[in-house]
C-alpha atoms as a PDB file:
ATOM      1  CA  UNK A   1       0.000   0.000   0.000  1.00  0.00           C
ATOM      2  CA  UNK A   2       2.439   2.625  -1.026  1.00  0.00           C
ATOM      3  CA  UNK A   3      -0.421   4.670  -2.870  1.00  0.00           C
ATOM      4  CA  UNK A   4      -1.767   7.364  -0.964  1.00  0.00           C
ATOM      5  CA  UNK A   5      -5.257   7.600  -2.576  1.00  0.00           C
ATOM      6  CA  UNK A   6      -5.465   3.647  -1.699  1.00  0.00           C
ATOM      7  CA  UNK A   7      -4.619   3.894   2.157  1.00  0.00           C
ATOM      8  CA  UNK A   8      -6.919   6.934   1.888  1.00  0.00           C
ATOM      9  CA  UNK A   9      -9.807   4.693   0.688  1.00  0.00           C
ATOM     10  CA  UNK A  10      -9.300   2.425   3.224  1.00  0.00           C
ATOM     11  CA  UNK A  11      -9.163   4.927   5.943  1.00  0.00           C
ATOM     12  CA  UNK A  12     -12.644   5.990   4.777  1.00  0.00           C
ATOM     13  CA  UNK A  13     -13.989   2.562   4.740  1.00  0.00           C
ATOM     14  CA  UNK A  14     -13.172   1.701   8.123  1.00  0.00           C
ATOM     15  CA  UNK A  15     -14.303   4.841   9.508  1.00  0.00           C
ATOM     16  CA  UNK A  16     -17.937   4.684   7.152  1.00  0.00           C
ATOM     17  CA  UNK A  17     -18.253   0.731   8.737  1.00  0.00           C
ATOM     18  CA  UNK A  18     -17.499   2.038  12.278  1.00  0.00           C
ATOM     19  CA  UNK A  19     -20.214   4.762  12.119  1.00  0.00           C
ATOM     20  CA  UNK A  20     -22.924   2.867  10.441  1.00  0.00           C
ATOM     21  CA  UNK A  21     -25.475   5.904  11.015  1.00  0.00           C
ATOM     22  CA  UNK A  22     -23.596   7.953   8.573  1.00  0.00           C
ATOM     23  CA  UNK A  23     -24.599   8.284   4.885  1.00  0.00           C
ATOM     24  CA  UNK A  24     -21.624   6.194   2.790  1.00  0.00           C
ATOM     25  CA  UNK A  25     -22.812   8.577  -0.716  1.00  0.00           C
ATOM     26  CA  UNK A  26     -23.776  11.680  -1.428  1.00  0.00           C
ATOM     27  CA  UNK A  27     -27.009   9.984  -2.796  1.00  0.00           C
ATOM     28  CA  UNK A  28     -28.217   8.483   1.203  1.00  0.00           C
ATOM     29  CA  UNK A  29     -30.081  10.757   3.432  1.00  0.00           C
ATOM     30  CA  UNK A  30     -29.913  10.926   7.899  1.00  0.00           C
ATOM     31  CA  UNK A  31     -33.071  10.941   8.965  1.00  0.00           C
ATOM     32  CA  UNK A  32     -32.220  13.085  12.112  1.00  0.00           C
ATOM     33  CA  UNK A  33     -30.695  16.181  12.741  1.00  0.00           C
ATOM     34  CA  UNK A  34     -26.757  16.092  13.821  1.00  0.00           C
ATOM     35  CA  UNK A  35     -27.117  19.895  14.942  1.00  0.00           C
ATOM     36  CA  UNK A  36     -29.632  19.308  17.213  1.00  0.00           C
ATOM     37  CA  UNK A  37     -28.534  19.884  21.443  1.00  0.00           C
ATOM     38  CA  UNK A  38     -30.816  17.946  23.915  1.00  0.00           C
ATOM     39  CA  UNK A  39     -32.154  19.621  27.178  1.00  0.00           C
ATOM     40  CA  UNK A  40     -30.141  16.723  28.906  1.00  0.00           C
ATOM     41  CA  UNK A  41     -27.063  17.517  27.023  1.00  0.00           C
ATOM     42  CA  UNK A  42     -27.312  21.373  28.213  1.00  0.00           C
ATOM     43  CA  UNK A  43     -27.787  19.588  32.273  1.00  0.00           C
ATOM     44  CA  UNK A  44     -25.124  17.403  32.018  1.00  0.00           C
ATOM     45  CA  UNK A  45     -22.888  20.506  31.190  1.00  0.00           C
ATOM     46  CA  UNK A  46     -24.373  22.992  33.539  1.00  0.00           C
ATOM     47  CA  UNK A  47     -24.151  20.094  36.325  1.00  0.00           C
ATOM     48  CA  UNK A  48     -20.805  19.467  35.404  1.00  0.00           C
ATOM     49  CA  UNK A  49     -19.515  23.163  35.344  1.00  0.00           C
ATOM     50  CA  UNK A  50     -20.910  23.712  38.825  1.00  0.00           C
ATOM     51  CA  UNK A  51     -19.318  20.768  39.978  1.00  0.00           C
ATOM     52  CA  UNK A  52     -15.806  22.041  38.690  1.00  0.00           C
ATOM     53  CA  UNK A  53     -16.915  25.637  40.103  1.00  0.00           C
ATOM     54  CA  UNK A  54     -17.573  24.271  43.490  1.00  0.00           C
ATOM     55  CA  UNK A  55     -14.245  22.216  43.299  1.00  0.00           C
ATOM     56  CA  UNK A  56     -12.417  24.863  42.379  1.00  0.00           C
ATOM     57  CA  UNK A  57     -14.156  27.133  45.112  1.00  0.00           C
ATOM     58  CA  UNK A  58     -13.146  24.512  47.726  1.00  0.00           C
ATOM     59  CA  UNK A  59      -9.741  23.862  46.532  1.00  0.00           C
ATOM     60  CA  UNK A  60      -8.708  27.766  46.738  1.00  0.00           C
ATOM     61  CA  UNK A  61     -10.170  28.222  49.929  1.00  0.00           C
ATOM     62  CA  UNK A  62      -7.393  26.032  51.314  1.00  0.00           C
ATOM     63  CA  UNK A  63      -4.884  27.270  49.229  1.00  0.00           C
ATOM     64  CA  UNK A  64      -5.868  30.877  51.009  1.00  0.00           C
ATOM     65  CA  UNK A  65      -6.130  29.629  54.041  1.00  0.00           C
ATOM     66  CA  UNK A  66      -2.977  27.819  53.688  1.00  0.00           C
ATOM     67  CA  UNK A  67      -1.022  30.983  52.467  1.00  0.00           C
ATOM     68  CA  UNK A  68      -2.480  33.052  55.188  1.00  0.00           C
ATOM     69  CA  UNK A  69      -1.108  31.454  58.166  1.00  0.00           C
ATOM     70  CA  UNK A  70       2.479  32.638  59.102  1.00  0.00           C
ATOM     71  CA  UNK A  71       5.582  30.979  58.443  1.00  0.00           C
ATOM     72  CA  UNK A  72       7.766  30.218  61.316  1.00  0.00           C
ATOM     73  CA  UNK A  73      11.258  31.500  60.844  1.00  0.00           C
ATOM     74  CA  UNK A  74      14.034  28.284  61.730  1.00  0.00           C
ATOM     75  CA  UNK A  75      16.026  28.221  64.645  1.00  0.00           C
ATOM     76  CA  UNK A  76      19.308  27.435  65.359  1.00  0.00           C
ATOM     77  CA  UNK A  77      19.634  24.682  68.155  1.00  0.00           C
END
């Protein structure tokens, strides 16, 4: 396989047989819109980005608390 148009066929093939809901000519029609966003999508995303937010809230509350106690200066014995 030293052609590139070849291996580029086959790359094609394998991906069209993997995804079997995708048209494999110009000529076949999806019956259902790609574009479209489900109302569970959008929750999973806003639950997840409040999850990181809270996280991220907790997380640099202990880093300020952290930073905001003094340091004790060594001693020598």
């Amino acid at each position: 396989m030293h052609d590139p148009l070849i291996l580029l066929h086959a790359v094609q093939a394998v991906v069209n047989a993997a995804r079997p809901d995708t048209p494999r000519s110009g000529t076949d029609r999806v019956d259902r819109d790609r574009g479209a966003v489900s109302i569970e999508q959008v929750l999973w995303y806003a639950a997840a980005a409040v999850s990181v937010a809270v996280v991220a809230a907790i997380i640099w509350s202990q880093i300020r608390t952290t930073a905001s106690t003094p340091v004790q200066s060594p001693s020598a014995p």
